[in-house]
Protein backbone atom coordinates (compact mmCIF):
# COMPACT_ATOMS: atom_id res chain seq x y z
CA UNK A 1 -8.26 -14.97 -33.67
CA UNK A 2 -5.83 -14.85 -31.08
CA UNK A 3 -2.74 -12.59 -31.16
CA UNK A 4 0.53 -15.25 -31.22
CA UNK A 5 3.31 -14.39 -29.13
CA UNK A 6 6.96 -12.99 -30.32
CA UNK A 7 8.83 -15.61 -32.63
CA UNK A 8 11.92 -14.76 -30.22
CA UNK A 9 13.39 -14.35 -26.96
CA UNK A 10 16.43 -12.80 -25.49
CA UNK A 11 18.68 -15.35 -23.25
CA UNK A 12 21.21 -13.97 -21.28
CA UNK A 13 24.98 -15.82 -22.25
CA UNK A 14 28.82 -15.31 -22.27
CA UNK A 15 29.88 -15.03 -25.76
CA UNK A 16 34.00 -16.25 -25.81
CA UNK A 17 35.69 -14.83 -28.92
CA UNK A 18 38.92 -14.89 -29.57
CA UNK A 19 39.60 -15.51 -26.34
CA UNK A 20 37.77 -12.10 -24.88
CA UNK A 21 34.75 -13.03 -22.66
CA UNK A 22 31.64 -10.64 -23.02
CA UNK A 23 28.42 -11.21 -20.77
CA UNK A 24 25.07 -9.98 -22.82
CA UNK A 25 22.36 -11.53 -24.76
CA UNK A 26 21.05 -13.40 -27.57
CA UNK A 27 17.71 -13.29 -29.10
CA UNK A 28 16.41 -17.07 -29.83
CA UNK A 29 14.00 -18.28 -31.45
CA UNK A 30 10.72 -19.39 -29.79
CA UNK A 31 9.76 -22.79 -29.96
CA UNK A 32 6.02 -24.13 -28.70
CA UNK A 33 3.73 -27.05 -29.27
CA UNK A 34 1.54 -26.11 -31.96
CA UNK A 35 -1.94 -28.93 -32.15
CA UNK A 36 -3.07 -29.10 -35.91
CA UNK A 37 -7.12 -29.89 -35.55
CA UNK A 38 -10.01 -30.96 -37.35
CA UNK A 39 -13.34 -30.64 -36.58
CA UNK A 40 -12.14 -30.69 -33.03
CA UNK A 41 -9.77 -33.50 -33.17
CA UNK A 42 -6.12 -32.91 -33.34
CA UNK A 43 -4.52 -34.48 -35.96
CA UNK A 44 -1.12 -33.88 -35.09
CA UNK A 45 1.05 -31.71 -32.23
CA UNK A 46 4.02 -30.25 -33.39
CA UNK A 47 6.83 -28.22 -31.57
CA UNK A 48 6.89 -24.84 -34.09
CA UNK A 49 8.08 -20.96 -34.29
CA UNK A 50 4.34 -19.35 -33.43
CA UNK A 51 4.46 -17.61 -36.62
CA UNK A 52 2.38 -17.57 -39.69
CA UNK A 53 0.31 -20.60 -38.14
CA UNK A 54 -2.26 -19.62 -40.50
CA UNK A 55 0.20 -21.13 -43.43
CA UNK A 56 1.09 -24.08 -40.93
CA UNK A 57 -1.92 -25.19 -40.81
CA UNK A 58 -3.41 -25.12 -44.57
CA UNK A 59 0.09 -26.85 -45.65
CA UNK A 60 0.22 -29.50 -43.56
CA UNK A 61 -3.63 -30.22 -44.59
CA UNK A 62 -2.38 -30.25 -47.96
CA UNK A 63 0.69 -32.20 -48.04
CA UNK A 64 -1.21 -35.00 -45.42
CA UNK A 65 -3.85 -35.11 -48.11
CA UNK A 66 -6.40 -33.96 -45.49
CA UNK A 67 -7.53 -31.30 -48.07
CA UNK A 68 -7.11 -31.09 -51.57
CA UNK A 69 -7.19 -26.69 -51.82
CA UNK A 70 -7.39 -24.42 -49.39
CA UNK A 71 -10.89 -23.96 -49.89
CA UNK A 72 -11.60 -27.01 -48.44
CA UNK A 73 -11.08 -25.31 -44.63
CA UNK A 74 -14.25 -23.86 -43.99
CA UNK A 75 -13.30 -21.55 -40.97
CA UNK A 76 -9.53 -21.62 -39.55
CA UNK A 77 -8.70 -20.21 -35.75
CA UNK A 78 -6.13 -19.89 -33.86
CA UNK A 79 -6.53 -20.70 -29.91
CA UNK A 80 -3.97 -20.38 -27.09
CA UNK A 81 -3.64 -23.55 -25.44
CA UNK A 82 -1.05 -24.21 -22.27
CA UNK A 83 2.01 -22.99 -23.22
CA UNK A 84 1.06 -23.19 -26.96
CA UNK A 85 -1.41 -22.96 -29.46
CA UNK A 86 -3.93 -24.83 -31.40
CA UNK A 87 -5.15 -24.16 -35.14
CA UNK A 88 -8.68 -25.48 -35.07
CA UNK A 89 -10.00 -25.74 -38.62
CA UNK A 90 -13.07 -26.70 -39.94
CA UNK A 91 -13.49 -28.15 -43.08
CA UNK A 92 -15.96 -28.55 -45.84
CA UNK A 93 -18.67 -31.88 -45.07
CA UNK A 94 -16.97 -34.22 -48.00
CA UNK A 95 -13.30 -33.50 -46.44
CA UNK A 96 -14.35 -33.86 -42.93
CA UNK A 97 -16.28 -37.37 -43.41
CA UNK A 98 -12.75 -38.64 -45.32
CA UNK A 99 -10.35 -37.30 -42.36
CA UNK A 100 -13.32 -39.23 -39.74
CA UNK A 101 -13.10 -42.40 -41.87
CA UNK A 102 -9.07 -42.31 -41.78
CA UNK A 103 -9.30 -42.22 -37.99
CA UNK A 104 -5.48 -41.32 -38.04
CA UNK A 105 -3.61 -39.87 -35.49
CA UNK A 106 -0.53 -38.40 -35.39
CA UNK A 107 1.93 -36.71 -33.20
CA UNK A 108 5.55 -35.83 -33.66
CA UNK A 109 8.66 -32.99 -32.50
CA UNK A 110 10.74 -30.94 -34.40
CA UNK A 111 12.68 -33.01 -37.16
CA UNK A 112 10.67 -36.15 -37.04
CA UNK A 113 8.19 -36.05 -40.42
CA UNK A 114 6.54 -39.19 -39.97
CA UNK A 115 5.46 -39.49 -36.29
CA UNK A 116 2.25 -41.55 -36.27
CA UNK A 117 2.22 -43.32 -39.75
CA UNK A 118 0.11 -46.21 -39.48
CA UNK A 119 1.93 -48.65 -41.98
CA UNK A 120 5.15 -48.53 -44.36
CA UNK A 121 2.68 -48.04 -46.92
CA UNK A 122 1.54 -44.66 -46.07
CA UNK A 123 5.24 -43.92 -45.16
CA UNK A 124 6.33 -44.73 -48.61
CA UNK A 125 2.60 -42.94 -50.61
CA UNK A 126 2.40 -43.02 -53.97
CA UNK A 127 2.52 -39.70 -55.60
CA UNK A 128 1.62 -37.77 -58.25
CA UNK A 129 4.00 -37.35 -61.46
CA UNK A 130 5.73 -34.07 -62.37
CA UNK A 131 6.51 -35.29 -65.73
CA UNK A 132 3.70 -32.21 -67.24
CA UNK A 133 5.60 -29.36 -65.47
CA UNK A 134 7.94 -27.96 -67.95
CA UNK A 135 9.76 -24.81 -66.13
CA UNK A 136 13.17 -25.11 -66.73
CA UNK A 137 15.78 -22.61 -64.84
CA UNK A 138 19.35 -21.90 -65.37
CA UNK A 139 22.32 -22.70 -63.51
CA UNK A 140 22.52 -19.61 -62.46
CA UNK A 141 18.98 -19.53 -61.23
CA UNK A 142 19.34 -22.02 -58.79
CA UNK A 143 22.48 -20.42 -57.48
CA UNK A 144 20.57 -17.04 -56.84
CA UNK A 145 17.69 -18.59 -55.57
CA UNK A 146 19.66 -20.28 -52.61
CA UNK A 147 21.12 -16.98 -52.13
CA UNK A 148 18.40 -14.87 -52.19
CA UNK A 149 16.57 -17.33 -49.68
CA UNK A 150 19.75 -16.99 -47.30
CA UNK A 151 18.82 -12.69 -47.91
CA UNK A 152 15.14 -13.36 -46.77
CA UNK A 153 15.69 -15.32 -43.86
CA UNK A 154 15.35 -12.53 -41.21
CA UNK A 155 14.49 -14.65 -38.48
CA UNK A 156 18.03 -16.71 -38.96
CA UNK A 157 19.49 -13.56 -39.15
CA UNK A 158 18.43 -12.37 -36.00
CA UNK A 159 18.94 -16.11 -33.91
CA UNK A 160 21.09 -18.18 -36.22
CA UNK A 161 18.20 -21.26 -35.87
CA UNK A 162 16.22 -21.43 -37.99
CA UNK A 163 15.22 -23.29 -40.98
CA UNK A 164 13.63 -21.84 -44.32
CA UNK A 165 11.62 -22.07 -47.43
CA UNK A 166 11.41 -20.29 -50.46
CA UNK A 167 9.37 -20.48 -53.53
CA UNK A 168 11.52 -18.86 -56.28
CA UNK A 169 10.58 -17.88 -60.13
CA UNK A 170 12.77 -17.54 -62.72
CA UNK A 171 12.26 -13.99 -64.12
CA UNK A 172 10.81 -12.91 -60.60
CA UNK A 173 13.43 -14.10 -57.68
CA UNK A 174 12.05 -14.96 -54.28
CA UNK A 175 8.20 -14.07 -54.34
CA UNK A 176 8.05 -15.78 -50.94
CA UNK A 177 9.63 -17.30 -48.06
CA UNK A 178 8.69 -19.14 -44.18
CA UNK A 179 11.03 -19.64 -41.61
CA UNK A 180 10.59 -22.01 -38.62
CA UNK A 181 12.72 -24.42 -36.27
CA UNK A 182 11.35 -27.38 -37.87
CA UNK A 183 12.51 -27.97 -41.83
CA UNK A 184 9.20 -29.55 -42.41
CA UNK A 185 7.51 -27.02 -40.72
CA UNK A 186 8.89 -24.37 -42.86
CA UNK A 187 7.99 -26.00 -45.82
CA UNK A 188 4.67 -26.63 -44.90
CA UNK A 189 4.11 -22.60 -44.08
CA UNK A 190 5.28 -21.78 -47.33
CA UNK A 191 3.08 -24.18 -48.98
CA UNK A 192 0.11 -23.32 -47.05
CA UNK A 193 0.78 -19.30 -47.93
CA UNK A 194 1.41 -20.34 -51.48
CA UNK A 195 -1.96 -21.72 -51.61
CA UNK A 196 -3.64 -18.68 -49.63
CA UNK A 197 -2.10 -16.38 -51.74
CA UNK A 198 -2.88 -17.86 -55.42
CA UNK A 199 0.66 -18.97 -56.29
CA UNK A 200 1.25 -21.98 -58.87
CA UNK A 201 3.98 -24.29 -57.34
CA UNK A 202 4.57 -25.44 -61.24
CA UNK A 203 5.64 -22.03 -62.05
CA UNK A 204 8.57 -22.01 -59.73
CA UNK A 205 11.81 -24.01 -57.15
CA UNK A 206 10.59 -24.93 -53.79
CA UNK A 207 14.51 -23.98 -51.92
CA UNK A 208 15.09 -25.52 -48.97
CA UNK A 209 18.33 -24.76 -46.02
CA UNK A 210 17.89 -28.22 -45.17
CA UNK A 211 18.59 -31.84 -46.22
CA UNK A 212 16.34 -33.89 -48.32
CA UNK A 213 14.37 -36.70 -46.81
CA UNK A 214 12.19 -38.81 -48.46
CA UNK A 215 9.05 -36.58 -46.57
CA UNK A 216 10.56 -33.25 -47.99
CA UNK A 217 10.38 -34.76 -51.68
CA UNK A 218 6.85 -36.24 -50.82
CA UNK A 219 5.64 -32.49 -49.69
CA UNK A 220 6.93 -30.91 -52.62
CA UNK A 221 5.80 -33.16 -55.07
CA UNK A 222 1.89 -32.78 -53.61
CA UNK A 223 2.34 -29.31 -53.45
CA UNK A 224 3.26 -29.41 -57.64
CA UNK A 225 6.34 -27.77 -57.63
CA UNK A 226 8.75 -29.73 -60.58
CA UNK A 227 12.08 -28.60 -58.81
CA UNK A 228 13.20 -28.29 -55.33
CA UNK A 229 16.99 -27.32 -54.55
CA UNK A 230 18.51 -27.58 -51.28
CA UNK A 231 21.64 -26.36 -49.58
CA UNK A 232 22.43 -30.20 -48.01
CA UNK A 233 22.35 -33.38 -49.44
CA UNK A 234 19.12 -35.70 -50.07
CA UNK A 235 18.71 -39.39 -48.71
CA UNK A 236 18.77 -42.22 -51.50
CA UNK A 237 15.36 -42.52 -50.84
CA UNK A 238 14.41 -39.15 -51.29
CA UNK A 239 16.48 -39.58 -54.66
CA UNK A 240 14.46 -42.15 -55.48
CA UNK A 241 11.24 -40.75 -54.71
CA UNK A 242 11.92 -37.59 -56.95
CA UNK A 243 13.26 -39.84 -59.73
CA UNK A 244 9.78 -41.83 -59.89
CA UNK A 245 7.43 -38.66 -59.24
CA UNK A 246 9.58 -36.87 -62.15
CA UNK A 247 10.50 -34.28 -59.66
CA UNK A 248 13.95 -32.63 -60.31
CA UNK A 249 15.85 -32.73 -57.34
CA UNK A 250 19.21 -30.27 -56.79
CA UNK A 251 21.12 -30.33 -53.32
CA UNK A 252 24.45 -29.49 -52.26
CA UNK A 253 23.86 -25.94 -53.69
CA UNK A 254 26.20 -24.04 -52.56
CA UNK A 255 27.56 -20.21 -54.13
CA UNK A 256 27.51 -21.38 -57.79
CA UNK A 257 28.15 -25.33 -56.99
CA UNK A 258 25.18 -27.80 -56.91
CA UNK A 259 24.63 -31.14 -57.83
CA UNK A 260 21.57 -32.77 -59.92
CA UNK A 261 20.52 -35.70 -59.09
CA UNK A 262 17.09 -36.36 -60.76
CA UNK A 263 15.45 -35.35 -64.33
CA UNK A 264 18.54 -33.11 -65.49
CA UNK A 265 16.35 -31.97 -68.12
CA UNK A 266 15.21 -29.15 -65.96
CA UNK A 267 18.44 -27.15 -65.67
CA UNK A 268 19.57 -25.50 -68.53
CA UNK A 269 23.21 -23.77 -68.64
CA UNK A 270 22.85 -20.92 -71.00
CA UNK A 271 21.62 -17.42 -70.19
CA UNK A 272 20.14 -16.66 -66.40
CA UNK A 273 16.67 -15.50 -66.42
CA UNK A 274 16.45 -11.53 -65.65
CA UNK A 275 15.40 -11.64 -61.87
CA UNK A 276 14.33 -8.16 -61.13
């Protein structure tokens, strides 16, 4: 498997503060086409932090519906291509004939979540309900897990550019986080780990630093999370979307301030859960 390069970069500048110029440098974040393949046909190219490609790769399978578990990539590697990288997967005979019969193909830069869709129907899927997930989490849950996701976010710390996502449980905190310069490409790594690792999206809030779209909501939903709270607002679509897939969907969340905008049910305001 090939080694990926550093996820930053230092940049000389002139910081202006206050009036007092300084010369020195920044660290920034890296930012490189990344190809998404199957069975030797790329699927998708998208411009991403070259970390935890691994995760990038198994989550966007899952939330395109390419797989249905991570079990269903045979053999993943990771190959340096010109001036980037391509994760080459191979998956299972039944998964691979599907993805040949879709003949989609896809291709798309940071920010854009839909490059390549074929019709409005597969922009606007059908998705699964979330109406059997009963977590619930307290108001003051969802205001520690944005915070602790801003505490994990070492790669914004460090460049100031960066999206994240977190998959927090009440009673537990933030069990685990991906950063990237893409919002959907975040969420996909933390998906795709999730699903490496073992972890039940039902038992916990996808948290996101960015706004909703209607593609966020969609991602969450197939990965089976009930909740997902983000620091920004969502679309109407995306309000929409959560509201038929029963998925409860908190933005603005800001300090102890949020708003709910789908299936209220989910947020209690009694007690906070004991996050060790």
């Amino acid at each position: 498997m090939t080694e990926t390069r550093s996820s930053t970069a230092k940049a000389s500048r002139i910081a202006v503060r206050a009036g007092i110029v300084t010369p020195g440098a920044r660290a920034l974040p890296e930012e490189v086409p990344v190809a998404l393949s199957f069975g030797g046909t790329t699927q998708a190219v998208m411009m991403a932090t070259p970390s935890d490609l691994e995760d990038f790769g198994i989550g966007f399978a899952l939330t395109e519906a390419v797989i249905g578990a991570a079990e269903d990539v045979a053999s993943l590697d990771i190959v340096e291509a010109d001036q980037g990288y391509d994760v080459q997967m191979q998956l299972v005979d039944d998964r691979q004939s599907a993805l040949s019969a879709r003949r989609r193909k896809m291709a798309g830069p940071v920010g854009c979540g839909l490059c390549g869709i074929e019709s409005i129907e597969e922009a606007l899927r059908s998705l699964p309900g979330r109406d059997e997930v009963r977590l619930e989490m307290s108001a003051v849950d969802v205001a520690e897990s944005v915070r602790s996701l801003s505490m994990h976010q070492k790669l914004r710390a460090e460049t100031g550019a960066v999206h994240a996502a977190g998959f927090y449980q009440p009673g537990k905190g933030m069990v685990c986080v991906r950063e990237d310069v893409g919002r959907h490409n975040a969420l996909d790594k933390l998906i795709g780990a999730m699903a490496r690792s073992g972890l039940r999206a039902s038992g916990g809030a996808m948290v996101i630093t960015s706004r909703v779209s209607v593609d966020m909501v969609q991602k969450a939903v197939i990965a089976g999370t009930g909740l997902l709270i983000a620091v920004s607002a969502p679309t109407a679509l995306a309000v929409r979307t959560a509201e038929a897939a029963g998925l409860t969907l908190v933005g603005l969340a800001r300090g102890a301030d949020f708003e709910i905008f789908t299936r209220t049910d989910r947020i209690t305001f009694g007690v906070a859960s004991d996050v060790a």
